[in-house]
C-alpha atoms as a PDB file:
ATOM      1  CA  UNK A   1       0.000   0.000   0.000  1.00  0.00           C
ATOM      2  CA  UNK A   2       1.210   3.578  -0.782  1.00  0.00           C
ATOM      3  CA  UNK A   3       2.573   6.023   1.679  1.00  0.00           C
ATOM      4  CA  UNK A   4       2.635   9.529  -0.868  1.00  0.00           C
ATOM      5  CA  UNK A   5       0.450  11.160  -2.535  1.00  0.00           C
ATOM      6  CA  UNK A   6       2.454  10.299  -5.308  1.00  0.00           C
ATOM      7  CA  UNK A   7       2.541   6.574  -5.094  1.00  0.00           C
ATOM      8  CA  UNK A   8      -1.075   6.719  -4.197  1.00  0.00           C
ATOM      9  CA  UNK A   9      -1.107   7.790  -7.509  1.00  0.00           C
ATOM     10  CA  UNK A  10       0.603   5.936  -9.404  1.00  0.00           C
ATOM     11  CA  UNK A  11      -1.697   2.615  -7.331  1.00  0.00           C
ATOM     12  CA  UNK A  12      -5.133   4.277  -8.253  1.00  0.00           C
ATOM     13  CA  UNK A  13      -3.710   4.862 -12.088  1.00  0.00           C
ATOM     14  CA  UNK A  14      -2.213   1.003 -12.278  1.00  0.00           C
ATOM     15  CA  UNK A  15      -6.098  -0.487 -10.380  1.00  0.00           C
ATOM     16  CA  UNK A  16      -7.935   1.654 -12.814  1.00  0.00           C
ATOM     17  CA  UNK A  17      -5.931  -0.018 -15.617  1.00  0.00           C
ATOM     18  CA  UNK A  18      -5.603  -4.063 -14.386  1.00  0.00           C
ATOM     19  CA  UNK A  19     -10.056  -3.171 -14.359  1.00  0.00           C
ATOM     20  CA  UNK A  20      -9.861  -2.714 -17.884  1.00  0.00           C
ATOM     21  CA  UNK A  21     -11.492  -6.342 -19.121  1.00  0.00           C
ATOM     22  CA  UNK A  22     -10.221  -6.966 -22.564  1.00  0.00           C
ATOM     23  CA  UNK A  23     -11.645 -10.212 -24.616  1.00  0.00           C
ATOM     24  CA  UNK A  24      -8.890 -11.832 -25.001  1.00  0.00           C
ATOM     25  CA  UNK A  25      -7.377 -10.594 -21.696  1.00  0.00           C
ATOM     26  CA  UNK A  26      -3.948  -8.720 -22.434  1.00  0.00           C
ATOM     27  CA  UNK A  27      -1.147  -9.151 -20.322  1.00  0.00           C
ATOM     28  CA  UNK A  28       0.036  -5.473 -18.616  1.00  0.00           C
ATOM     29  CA  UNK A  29       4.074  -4.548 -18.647  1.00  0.00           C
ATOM     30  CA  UNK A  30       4.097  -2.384 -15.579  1.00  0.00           C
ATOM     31  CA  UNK A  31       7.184   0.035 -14.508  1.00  0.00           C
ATOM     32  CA  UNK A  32       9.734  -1.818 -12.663  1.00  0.00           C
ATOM     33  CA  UNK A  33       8.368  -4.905 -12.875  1.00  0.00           C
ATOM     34  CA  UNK A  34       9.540  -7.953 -14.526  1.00  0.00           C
ATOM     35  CA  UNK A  35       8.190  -8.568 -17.847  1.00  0.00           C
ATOM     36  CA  UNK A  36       8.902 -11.423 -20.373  1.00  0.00           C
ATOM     37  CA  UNK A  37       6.754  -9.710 -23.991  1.00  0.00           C
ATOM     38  CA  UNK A  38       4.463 -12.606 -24.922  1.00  0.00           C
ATOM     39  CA  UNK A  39       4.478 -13.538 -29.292  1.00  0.00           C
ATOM     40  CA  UNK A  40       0.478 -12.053 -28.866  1.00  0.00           C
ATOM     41  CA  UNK A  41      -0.528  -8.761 -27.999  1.00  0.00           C
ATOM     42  CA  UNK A  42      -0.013  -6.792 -24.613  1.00  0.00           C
ATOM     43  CA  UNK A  43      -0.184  -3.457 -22.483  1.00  0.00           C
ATOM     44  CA  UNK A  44       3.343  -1.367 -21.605  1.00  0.00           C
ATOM     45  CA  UNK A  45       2.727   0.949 -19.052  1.00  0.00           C
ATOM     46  CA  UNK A  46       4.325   4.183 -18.279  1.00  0.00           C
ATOM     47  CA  UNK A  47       3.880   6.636 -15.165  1.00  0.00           C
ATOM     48  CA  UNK A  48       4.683   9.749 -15.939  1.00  0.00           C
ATOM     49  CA  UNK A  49       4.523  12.621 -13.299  1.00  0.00           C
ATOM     50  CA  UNK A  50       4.493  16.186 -13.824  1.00  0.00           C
ATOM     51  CA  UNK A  51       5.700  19.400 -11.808  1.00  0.00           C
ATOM     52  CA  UNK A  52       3.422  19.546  -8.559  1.00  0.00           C
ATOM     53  CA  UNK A  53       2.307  23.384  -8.234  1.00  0.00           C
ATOM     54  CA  UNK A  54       1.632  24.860  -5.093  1.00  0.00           C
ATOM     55  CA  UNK A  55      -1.543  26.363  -5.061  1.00  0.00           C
ATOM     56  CA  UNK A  56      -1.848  29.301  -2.337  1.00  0.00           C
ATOM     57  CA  UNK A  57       1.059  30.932  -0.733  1.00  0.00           C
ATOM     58  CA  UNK A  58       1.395  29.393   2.678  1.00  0.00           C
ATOM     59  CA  UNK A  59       3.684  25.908   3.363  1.00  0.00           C
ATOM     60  CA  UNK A  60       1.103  23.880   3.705  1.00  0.00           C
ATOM     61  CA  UNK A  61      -1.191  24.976   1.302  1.00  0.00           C
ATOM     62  CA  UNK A  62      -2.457  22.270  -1.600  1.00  0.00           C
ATOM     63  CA  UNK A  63      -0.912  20.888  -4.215  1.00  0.00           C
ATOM     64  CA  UNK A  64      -1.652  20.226  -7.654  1.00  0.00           C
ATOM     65  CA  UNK A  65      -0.306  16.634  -9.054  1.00  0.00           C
ATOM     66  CA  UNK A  66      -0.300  16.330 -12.607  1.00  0.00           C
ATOM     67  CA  UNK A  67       0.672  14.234 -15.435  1.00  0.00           C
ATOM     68  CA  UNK A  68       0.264  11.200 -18.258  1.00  0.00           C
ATOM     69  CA  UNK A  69      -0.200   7.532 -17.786  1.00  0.00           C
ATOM     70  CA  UNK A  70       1.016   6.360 -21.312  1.00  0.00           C
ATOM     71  CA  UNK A  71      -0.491   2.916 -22.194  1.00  0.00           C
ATOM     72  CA  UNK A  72       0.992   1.934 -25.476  1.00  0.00           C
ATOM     73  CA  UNK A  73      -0.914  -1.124 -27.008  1.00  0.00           C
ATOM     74  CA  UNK A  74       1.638  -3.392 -28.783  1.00  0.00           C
ATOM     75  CA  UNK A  75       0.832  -6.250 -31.788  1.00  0.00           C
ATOM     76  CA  UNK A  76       2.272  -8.145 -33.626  1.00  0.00           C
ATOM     77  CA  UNK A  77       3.670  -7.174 -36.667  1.00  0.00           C
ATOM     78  CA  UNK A  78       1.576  -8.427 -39.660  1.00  0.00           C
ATOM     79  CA  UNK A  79      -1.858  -7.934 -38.714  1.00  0.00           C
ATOM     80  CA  UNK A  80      -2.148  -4.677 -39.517  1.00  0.00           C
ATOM     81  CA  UNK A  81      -2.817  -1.240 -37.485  1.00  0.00           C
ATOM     82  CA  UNK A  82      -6.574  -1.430 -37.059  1.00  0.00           C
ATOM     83  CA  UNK A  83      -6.393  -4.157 -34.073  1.00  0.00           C
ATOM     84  CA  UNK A  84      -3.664  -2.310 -32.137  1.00  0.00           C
ATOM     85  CA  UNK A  85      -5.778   1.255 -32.811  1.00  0.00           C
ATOM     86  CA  UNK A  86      -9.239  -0.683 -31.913  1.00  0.00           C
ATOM     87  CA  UNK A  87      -7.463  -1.788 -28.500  1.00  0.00           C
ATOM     88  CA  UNK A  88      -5.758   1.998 -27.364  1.00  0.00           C
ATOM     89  CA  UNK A  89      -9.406   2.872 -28.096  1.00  0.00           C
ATOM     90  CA  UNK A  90     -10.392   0.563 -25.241  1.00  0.00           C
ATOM     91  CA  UNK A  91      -7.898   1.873 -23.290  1.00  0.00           C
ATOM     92  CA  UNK A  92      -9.288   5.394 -24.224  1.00  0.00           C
ATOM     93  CA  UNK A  93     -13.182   4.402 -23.442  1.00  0.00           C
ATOM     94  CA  UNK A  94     -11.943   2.837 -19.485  1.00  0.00           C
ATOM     95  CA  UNK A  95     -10.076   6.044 -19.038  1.00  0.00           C
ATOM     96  CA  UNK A  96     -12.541   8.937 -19.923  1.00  0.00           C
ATOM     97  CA  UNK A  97     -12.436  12.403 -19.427  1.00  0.00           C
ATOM     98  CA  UNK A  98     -13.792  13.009 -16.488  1.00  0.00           C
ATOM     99  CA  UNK A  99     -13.229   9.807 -14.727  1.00  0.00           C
ATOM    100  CA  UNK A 100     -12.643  10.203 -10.981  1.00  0.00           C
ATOM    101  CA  UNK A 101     -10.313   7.878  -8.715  1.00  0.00           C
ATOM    102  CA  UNK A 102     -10.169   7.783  -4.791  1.00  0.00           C
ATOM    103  CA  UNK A 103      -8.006   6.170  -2.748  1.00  0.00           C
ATOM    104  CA  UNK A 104      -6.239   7.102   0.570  1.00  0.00           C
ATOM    105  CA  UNK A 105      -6.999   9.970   0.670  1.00  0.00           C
ATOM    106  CA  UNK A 106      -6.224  11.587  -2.147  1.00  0.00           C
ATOM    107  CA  UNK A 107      -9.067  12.118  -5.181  1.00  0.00           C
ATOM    108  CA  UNK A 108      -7.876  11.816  -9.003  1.00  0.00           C
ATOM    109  CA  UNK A 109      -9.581  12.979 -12.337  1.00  0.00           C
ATOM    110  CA  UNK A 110      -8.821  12.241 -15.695  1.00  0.00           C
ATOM    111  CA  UNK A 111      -9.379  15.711 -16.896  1.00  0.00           C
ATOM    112  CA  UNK A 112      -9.087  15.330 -20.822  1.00  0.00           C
ATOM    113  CA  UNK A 113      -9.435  12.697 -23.298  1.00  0.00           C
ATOM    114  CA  UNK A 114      -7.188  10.631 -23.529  1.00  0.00           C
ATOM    115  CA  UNK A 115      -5.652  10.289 -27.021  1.00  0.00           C
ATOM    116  CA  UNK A 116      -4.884   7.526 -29.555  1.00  0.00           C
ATOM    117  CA  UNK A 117      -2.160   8.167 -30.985  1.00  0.00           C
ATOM    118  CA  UNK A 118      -0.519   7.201 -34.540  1.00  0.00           C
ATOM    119  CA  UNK A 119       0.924   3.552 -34.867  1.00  0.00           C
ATOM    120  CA  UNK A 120       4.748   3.146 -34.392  1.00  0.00           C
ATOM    121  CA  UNK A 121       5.777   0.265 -36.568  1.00  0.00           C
ATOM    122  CA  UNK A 122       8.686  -2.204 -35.598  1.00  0.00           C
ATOM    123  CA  UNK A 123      10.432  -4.798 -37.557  1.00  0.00           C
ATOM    124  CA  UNK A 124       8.328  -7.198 -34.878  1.00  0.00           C
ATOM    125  CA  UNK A 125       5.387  -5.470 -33.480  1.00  0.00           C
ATOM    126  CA  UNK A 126       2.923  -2.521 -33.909  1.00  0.00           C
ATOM    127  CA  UNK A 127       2.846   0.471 -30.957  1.00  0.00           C
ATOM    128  CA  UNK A 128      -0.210   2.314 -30.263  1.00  0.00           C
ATOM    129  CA  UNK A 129       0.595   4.877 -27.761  1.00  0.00           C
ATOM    130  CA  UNK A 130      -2.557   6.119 -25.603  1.00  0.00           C
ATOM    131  CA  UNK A 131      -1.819   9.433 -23.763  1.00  0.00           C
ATOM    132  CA  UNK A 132      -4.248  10.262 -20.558  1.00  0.00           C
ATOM    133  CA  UNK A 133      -3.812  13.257 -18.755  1.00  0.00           C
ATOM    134  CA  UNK A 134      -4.850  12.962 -14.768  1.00  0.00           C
ATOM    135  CA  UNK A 135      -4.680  15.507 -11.920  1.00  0.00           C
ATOM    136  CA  UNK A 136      -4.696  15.889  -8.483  1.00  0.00           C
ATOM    137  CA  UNK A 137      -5.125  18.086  -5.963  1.00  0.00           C
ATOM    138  CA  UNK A 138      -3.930  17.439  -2.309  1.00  0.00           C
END
């Protein structure tokens, strides 16, 4: 279990994500963790934070947390873009704008749609990166 506001984070980003039900069920890469890539398709997660701003002028006044959770959706090469696309559109869907986490105290909101972005093709596999934006304020 977290301690920070930050890892907090980081868990309520990574619980929203291991929700998403996919049919067939993709594996997940997370950060840090070991990860052997499967031949078949899978998740690579990234946590990204972003400069915390202080809101207010006093030492313990609130912060704002900010950044991206980049979910790339990878496939194999050879099948084309359109099943890698349709799956960082799933991604998108779980992750809409306006989507709210809680956990320990601390209260998260996707605050944009997220974004599909274009496929990045490999000699082996296709990479559909899916950018979502979150904030907090604690």
């Amino acid at each position: 279990m977290a301690a920070t506001v930050e890892a907090t984070i980081a868990e309520l980003l990574f619980a929203r994500l291991a929700a998403l039900v996919l049919d067939p069920v993709l594996p997940v890469a997370y950060p840090g963790l070991a990860f052997t890539a499967p031949a078949g398709p899978y998740l690579r997660v990234d946590f990204i934070p972003n400069r915390t701003d202080n809101i207010g002028l006093a030492n313990d006044a609130s912060a704002r947390h900010q950044g991206i959770l980049q979910v790339m959706a990878i496939h194999p090469v050879g099948q084309g873009v359109i099943k890698a696309t349709n799956t960082g559109g799933l991604v998108t869907a779980h992750f809409a704008k306006g989507t709210i986490l809680y956990g320990s105290g601390v209260k998260l909101k996707i605050y944009a749609k997220p974004s599909v972005g274009g496929p990045i093709i490999e000699p082996d596999k296709i990479n559909v990166p899916v950018t979502i934006l979150w904030r907090s304020f604690n």
